[in-house]
PDB file of N, CA and C in Angstrom:
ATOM      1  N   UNK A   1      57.396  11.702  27.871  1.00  0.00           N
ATOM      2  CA  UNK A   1      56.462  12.307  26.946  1.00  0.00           C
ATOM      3  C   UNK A   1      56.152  13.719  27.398  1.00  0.00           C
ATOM      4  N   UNK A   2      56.011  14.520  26.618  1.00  0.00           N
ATOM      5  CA  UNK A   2      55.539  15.736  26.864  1.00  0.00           C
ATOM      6  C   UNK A   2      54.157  15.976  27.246  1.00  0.00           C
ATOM      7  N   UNK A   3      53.688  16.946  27.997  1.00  0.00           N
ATOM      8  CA  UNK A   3      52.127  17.160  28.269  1.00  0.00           C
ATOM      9  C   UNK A   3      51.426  17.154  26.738  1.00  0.00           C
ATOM     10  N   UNK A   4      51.871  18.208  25.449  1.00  0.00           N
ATOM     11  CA  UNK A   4      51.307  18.332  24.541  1.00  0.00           C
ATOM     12  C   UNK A   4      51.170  17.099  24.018  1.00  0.00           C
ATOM     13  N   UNK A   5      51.927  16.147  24.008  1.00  0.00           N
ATOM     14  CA  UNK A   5      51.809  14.715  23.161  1.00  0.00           C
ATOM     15  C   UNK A   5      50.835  14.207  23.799  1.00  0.00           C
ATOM     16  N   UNK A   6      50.486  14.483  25.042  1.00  0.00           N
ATOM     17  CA  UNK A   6      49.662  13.682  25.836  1.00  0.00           C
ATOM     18  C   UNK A   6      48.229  14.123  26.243  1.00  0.00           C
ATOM     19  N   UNK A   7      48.184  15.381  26.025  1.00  0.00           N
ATOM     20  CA  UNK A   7      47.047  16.019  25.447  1.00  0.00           C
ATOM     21  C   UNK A   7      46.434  15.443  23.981  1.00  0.00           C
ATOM     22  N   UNK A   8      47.297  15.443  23.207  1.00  0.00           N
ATOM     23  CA  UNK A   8      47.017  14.956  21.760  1.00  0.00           C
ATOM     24  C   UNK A   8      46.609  13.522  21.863  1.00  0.00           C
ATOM     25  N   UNK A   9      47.324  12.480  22.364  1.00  0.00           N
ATOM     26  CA  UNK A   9      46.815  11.927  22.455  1.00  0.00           C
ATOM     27  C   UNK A   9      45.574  11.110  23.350  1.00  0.00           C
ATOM     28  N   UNK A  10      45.340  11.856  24.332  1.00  0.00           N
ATOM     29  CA  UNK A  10      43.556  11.944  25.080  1.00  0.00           C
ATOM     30  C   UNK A  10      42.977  12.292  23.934  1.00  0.00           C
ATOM     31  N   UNK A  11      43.325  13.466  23.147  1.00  0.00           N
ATOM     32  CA  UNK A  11      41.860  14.010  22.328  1.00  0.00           C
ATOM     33  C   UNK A  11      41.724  12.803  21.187  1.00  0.00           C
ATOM     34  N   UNK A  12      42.774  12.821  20.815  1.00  0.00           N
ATOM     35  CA  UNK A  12      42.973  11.855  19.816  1.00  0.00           C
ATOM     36  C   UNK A  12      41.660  10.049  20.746  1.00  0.00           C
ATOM     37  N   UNK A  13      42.423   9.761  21.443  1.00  0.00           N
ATOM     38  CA  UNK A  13      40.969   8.497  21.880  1.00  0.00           C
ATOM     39  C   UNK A  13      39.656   9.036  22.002  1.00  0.00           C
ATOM     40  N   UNK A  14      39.426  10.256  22.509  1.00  0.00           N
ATOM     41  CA  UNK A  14      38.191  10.508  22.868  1.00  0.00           C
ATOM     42  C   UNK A  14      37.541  11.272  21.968  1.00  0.00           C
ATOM     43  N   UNK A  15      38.271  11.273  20.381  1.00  0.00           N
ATOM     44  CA  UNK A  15      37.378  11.708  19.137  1.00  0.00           C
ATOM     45  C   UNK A  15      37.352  10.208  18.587  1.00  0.00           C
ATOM     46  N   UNK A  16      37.859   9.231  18.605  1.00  0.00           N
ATOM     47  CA  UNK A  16      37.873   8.090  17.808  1.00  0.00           C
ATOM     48  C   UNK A  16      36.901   7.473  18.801  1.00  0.00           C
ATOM     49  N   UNK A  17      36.841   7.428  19.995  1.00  0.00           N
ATOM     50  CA  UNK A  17      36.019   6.796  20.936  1.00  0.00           C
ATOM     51  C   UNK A  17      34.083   7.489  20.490  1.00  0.00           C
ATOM     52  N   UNK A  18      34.151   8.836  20.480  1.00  0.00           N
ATOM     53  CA  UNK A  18      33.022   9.341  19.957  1.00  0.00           C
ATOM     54  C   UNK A  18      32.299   9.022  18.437  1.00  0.00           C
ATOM     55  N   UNK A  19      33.675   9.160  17.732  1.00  0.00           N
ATOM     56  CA  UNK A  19      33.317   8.559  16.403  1.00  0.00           C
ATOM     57  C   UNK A  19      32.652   7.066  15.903  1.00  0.00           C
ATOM     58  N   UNK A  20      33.442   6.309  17.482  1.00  0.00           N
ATOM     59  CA  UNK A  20      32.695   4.921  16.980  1.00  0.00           C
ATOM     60  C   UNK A  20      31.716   4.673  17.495  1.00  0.00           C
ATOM     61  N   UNK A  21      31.295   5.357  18.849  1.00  0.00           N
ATOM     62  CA  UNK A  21      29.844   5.678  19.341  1.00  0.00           C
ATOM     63  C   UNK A  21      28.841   5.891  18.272  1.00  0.00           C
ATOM     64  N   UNK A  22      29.159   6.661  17.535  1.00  0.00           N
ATOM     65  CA  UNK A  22      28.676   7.162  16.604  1.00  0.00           C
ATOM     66  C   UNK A  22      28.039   6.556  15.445  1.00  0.00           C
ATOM     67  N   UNK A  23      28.791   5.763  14.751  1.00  0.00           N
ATOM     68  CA  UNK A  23      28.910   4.867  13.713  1.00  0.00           C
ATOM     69  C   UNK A  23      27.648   3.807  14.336  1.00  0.00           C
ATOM     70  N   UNK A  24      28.033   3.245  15.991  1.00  0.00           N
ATOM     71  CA  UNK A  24      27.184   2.618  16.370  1.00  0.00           C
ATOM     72  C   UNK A  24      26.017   3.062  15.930  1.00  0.00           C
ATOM     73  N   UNK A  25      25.740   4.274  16.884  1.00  0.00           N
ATOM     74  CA  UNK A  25      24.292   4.888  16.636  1.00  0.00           C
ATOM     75  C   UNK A  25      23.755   4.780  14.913  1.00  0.00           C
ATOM     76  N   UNK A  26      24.456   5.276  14.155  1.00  0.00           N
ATOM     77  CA  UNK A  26      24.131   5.180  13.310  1.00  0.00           C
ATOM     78  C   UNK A  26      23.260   4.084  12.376  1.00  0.00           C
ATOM     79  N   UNK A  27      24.537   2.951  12.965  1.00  0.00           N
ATOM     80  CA  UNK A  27      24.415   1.707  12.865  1.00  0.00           C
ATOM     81  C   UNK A  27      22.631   1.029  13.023  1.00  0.00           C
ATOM     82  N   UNK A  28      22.459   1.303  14.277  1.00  0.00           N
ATOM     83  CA  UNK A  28      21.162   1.171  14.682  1.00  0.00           C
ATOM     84  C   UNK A  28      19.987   1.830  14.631  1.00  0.00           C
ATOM     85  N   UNK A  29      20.089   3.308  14.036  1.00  0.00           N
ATOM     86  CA  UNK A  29      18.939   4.335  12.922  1.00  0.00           C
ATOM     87  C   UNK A  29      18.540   3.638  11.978  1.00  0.00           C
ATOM     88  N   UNK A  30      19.723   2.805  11.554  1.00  0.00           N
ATOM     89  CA  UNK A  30      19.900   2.539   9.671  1.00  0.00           C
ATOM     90  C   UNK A  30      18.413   0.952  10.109  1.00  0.00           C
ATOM     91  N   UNK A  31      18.914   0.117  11.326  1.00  0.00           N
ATOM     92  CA  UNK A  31      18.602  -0.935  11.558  1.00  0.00           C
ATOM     93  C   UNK A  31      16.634  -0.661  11.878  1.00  0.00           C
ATOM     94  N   UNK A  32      16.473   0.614  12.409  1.00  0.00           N
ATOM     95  CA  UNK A  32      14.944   0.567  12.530  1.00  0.00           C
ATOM     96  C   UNK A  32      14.218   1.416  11.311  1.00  0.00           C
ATOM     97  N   UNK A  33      15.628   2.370  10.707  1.00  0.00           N
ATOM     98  CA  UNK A  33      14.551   2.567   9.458  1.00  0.00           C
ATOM     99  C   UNK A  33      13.986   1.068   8.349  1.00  0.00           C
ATOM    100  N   UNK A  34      15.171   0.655   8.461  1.00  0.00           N
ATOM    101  CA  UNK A  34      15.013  -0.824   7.578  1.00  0.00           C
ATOM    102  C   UNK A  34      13.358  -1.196   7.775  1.00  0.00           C
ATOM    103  N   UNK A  35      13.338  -1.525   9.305  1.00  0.00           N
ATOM    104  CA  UNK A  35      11.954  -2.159   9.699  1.00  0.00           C
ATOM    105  C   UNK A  35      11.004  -0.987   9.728  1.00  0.00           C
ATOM    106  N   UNK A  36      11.261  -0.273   9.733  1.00  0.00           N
ATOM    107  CA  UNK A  36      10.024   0.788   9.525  1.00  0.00           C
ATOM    108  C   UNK A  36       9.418   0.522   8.188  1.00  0.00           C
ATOM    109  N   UNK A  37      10.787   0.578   7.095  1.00  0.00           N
ATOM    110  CA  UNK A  37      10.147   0.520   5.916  1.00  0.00           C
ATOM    111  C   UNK A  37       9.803  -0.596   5.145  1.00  0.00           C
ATOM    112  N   UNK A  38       9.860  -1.734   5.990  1.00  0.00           N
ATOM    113  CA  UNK A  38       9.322  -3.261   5.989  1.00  0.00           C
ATOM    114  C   UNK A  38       8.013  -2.896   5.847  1.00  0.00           C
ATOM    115  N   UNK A  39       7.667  -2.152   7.690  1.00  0.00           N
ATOM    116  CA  UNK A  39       6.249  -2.496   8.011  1.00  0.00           C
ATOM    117  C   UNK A  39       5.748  -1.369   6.911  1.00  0.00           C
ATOM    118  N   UNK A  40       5.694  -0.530   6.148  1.00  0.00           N
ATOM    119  CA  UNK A  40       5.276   0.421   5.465  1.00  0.00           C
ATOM    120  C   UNK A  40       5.267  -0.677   3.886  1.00  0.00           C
ATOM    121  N   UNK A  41       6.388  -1.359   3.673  1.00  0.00           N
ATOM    122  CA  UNK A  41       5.552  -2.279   2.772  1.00  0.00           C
ATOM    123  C   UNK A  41       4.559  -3.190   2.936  1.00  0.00           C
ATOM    124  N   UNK A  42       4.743  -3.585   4.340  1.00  0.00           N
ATOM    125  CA  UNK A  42       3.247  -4.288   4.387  1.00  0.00           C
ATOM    126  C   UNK A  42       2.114  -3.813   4.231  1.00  0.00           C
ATOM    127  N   UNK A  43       2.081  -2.724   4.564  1.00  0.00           N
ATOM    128  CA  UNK A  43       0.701  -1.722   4.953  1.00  0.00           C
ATOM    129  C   UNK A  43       0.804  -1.356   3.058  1.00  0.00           C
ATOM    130  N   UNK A  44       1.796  -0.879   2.742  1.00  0.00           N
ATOM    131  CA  UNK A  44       1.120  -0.624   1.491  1.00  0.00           C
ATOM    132  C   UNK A  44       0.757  -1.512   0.254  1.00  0.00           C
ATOM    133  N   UNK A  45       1.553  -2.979   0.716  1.00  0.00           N
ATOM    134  CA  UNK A  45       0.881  -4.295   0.510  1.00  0.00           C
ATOM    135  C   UNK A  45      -0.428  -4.520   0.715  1.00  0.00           C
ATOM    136  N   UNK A  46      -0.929  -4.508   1.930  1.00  0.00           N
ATOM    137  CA  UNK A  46      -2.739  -4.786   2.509  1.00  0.00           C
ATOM    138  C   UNK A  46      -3.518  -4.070   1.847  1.00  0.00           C
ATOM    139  N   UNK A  47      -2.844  -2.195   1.702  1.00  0.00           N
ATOM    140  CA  UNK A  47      -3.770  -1.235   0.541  1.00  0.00           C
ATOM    141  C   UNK A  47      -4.170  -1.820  -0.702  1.00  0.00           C
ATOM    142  N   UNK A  48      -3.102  -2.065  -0.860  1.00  0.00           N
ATOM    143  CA  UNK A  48      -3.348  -2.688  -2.296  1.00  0.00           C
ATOM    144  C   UNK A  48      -4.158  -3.817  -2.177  1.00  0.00           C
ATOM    145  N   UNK A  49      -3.641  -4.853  -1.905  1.00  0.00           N
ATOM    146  CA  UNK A  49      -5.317  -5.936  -1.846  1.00  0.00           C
ATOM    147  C   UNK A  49      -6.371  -5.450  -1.636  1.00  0.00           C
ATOM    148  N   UNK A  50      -6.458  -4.242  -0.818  1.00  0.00           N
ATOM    149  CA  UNK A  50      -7.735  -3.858  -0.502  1.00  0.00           C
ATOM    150  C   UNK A  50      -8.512  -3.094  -1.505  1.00  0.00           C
ATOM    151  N   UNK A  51      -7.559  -2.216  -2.446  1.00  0.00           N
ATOM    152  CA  UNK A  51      -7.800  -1.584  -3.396  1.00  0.00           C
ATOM    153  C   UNK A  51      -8.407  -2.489  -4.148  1.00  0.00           C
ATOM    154  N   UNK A  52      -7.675  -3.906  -4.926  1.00  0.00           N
ATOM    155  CA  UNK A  52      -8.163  -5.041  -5.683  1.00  0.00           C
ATOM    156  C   UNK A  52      -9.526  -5.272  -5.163  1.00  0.00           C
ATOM    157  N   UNK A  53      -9.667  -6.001  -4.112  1.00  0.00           N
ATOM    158  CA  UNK A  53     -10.442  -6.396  -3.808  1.00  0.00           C
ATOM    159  C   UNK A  53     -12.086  -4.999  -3.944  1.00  0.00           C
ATOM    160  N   UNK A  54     -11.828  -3.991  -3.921  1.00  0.00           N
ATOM    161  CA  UNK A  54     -12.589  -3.344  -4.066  1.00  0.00           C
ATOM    162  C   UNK A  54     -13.058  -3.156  -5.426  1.00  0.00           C
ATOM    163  N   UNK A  55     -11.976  -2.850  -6.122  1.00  0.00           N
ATOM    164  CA  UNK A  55     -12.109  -2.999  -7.583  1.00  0.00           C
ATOM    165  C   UNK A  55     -12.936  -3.823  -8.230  1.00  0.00           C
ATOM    166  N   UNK A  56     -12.538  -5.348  -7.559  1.00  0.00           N
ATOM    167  CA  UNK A  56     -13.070  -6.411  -8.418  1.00  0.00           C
ATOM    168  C   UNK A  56     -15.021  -6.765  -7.631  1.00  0.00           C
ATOM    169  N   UNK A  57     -15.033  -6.301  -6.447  1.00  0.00           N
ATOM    170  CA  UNK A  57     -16.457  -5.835  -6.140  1.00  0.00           C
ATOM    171  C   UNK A  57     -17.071  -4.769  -6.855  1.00  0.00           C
ATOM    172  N   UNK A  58     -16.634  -3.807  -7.294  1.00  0.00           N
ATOM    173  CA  UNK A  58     -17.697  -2.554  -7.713  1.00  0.00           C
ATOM    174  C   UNK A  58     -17.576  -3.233  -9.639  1.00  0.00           C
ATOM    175  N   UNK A  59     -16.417  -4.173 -10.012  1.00  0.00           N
ATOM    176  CA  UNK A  59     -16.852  -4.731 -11.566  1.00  0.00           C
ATOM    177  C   UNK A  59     -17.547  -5.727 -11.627  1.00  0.00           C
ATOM    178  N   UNK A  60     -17.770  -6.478 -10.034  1.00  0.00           N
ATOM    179  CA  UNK A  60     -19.023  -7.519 -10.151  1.00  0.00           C
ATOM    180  C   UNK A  60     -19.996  -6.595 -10.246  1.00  0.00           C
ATOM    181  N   UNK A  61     -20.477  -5.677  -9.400  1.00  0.00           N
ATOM    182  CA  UNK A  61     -21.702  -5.011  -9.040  1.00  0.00           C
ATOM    183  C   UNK A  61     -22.195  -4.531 -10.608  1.00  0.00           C
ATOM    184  N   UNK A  62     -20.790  -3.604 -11.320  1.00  0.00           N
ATOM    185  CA  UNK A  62     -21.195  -3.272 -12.362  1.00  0.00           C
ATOM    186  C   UNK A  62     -21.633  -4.370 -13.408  1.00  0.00           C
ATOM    187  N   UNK A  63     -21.342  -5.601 -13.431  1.00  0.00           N
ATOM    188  CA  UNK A  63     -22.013  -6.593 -13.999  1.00  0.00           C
ATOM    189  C   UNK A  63     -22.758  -7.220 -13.772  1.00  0.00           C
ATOM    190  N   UNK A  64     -23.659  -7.105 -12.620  1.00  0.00           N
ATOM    191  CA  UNK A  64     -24.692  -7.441 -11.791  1.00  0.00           C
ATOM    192  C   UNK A  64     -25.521  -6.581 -12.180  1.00  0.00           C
ATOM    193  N   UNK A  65     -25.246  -5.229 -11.910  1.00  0.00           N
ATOM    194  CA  UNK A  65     -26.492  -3.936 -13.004  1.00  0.00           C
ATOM    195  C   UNK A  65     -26.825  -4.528 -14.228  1.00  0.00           C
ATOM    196  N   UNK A  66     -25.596  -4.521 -15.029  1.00  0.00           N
ATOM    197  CA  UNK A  66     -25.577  -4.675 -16.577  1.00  0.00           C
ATOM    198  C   UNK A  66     -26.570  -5.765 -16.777  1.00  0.00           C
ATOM    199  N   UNK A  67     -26.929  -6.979 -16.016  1.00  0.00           N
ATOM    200  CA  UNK A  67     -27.106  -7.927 -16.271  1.00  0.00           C
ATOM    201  C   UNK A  67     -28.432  -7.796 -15.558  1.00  0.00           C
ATOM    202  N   UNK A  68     -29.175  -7.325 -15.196  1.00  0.00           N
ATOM    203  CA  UNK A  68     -30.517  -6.684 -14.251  1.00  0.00           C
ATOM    204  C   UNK A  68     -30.993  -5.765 -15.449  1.00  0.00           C
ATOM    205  N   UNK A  69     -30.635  -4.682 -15.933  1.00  0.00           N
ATOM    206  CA  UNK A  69     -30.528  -4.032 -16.972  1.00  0.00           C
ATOM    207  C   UNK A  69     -31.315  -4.339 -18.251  1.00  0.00           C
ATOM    208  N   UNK A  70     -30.398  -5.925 -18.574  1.00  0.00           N
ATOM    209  CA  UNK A  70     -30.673  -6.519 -19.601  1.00  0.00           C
ATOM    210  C   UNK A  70     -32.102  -7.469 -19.635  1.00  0.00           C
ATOM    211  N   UNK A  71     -32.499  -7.784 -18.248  1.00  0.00           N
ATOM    212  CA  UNK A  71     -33.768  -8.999 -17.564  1.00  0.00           C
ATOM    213  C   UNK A  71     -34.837  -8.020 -18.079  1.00  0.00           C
ATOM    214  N   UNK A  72     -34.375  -6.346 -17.053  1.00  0.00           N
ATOM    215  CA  UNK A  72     -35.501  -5.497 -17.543  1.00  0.00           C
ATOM    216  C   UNK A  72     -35.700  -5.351 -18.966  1.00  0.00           C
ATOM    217  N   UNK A  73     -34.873  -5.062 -19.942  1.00  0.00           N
ATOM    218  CA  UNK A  73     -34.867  -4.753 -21.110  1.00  0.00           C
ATOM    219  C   UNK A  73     -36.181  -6.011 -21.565  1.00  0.00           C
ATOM    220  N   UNK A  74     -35.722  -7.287 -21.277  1.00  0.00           N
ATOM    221  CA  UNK A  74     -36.167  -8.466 -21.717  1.00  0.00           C
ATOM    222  C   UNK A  74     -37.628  -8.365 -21.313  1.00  0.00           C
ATOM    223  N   UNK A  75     -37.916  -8.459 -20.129  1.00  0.00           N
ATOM    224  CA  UNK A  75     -39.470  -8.223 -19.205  1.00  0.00           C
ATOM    225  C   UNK A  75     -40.142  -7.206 -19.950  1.00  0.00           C
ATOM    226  N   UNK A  76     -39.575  -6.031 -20.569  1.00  0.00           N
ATOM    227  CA  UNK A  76     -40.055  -4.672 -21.512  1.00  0.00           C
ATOM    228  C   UNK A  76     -40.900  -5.728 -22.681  1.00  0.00           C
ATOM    229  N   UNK A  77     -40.017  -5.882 -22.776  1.00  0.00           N
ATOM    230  CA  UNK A  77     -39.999  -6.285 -24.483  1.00  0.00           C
ATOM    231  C   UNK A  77     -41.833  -7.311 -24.149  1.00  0.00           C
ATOM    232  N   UNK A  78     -41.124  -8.543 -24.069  1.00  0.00           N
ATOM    233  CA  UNK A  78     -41.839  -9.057 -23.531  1.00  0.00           C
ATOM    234  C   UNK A  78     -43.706  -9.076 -23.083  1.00  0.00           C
ATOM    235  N   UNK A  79     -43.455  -8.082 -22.302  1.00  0.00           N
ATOM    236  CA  UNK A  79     -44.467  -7.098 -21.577  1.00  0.00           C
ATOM    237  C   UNK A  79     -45.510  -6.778 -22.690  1.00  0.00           C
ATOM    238  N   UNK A  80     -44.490  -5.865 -23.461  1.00  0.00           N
ATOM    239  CA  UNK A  80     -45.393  -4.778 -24.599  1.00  0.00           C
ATOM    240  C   UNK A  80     -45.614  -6.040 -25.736  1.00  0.00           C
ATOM    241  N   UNK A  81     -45.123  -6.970 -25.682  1.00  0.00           N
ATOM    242  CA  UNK A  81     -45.463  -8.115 -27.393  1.00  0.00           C
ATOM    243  C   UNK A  81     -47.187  -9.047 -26.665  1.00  0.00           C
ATOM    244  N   UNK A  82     -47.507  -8.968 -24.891  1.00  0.00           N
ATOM    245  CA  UNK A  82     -48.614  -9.258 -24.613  1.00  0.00           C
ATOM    246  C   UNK A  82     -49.403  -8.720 -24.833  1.00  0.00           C
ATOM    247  N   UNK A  83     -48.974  -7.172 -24.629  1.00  0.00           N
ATOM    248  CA  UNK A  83     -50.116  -5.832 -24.729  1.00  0.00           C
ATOM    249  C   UNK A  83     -51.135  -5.303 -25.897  1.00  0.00           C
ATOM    250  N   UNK A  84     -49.519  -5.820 -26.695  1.00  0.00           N
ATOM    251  CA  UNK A  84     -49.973  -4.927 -28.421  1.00  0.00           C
ATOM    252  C   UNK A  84     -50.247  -6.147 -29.180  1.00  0.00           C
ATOM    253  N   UNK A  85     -51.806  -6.518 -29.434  1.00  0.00           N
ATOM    254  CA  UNK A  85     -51.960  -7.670 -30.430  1.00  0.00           C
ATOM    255  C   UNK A  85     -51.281  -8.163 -31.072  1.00  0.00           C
ATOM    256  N   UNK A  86     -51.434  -6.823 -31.909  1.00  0.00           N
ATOM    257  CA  UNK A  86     -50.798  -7.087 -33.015  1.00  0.00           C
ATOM    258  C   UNK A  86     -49.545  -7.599 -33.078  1.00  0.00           C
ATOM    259  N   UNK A  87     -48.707  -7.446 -32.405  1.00  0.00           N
ATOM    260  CA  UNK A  87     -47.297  -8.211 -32.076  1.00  0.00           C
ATOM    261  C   UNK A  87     -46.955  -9.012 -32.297  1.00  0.00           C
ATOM    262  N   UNK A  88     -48.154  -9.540 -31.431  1.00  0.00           N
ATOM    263  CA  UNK A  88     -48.174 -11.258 -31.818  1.00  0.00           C
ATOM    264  C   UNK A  88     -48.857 -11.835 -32.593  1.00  0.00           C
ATOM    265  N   UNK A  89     -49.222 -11.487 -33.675  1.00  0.00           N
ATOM    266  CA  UNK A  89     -49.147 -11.992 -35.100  1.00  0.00           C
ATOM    267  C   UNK A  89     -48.630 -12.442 -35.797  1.00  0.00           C
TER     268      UNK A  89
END
Protein backbone atom coordinates (compact mmCIF):
# COMPACT_ATOMS: atom_id res chain seq x y z
CA UNK A 1 0.00 0.00 0.00
CA UNK A 2 1.11 3.34 -0.52
CA UNK A 3 1.58 6.00 2.37
CA UNK A 4 -1.24 8.17 0.55
CA UNK A 5 -3.77 5.21 0.66
CA UNK A 6 -2.88 4.91 4.11
CA UNK A 7 -3.16 8.29 5.09
CA UNK A 8 -6.63 8.20 3.46
CA UNK A 9 -7.49 5.65 5.04
CA UNK A 10 -6.60 6.81 8.96
CA UNK A 11 -8.56 9.98 8.04
CA UNK A 12 -11.13 8.14 6.55
CA UNK A 13 -11.71 5.98 10.36
CA UNK A 14 -11.07 8.88 12.33
CA UNK A 15 -13.88 11.08 10.50
CA UNK A 16 -16.37 8.10 10.64
CA UNK A 17 -15.12 7.35 14.21
CA UNK A 18 -15.92 11.22 15.09
CA UNK A 19 -19.04 11.16 13.18
CA UNK A 20 -20.43 8.35 15.22
CA UNK A 21 -19.26 9.97 18.43
CA UNK A 22 -21.27 12.38 17.32
CA UNK A 23 -24.54 10.96 16.34
CA UNK A 24 -24.05 9.45 19.89
CA UNK A 25 -23.93 12.78 21.46
CA UNK A 26 -26.55 13.80 19.66
CA UNK A 27 -28.35 10.87 20.39
CA UNK A 28 -28.36 11.74 24.05
CA UNK A 29 -29.22 15.88 23.70
CA UNK A 30 -32.29 14.57 21.81
CA UNK A 31 -32.80 11.98 25.02
CA UNK A 32 -32.74 14.93 27.83
CA UNK A 33 -34.49 17.43 25.76
CA UNK A 34 -37.35 14.77 25.55
CA UNK A 35 -37.39 14.82 29.50
CA UNK A 36 -36.95 18.30 29.87
CA UNK A 37 -39.95 18.77 27.89
CA UNK A 38 -41.89 16.05 29.86
CA UNK A 39 -41.08 17.87 33.05
CA UNK A 40 -42.22 21.32 31.40
CA UNK A 41 -45.50 19.50 30.64
CA UNK A 42 -45.96 18.71 33.97
CA UNK A 43 -45.33 22.04 35.34
CA UNK A 44 -47.49 23.45 32.75
CA UNK A 45 -50.01 20.74 33.66
CA UNK A 46 -49.99 21.80 37.68
CA UNK A 47 -50.40 25.69 36.17
CA UNK A 48 -53.18 24.86 34.80
CA UNK A 49 -55.01 23.10 37.66
CA UNK A 50 -53.92 25.80 39.53
CA UNK A 51 -55.28 28.32 37.22
CA UNK A 52 -58.81 26.13 37.43
CA UNK A 53 -58.76 25.80 40.66
CA UNK A 54 -58.43 29.50 41.11
CA UNK A 55 -60.95 30.27 38.70
CA UNK A 56 -63.51 28.12 40.15
CA UNK A 57 -62.70 29.89 43.78
CA UNK A 58 -62.99 33.58 42.74
CA UNK A 59 -66.75 32.14 40.73
CA UNK A 60 -67.68 30.67 44.12
CA UNK A 61 -66.68 33.91 45.91
CA UNK A 62 -68.41 35.78 43.11
CA UNK A 63 -71.52 33.80 43.98
CA UNK A 64 -71.13 34.03 47.52
CA UNK A 65 -71.24 38.12 47.03
CA UNK A 66 -74.12 37.78 44.63
CA UNK A 67 -75.90 35.82 47.08
CA UNK A 68 -75.01 38.21 50.37
CA UNK A 69 -76.04 40.97 47.98
CA UNK A 70 -79.33 39.54 47.50
CA UNK A 71 -79.97 38.68 51.83
CA UNK A 72 -79.05 42.47 51.96
CA UNK A 73 -81.37 43.50 49.27
CA UNK A 74 -84.01 41.23 51.20
CA UNK A 75 -83.13 42.63 55.02
CA UNK A 76 -83.64 46.36 52.98
CA UNK A 77 -86.74 45.61 51.87
CA UNK A 78 -87.91 44.08 54.74
CA UNK A 79 -86.45 46.66 57.15
CA UNK A 80 -88.23 49.69 55.41
CA UNK A 81 -92.00 47.55 55.07
CA UNK A 82 -91.46 47.67 59.39
CA UNK A 83 -90.60 51.31 59.30
CA UNK A 84 -93.14 52.76 56.86
CA UNK A 85 -96.74 51.94 58.22
CA UNK A 86 -98.14 52.36 55.72
CA UNK A 87 -96.54 49.41 53.94
CA UNK A 88 -98.02 47.29 55.80
CA UNK A 89 -101.38 47.87 55.00
Amino acid sequence: MDLVQILLAVTLAVISLFIILIGIQIIAILKEIRKTLERVDEIVGNVEKIGNNIENGISEATGFMQGAKGLMRLIEVFGKKKQDPELNA
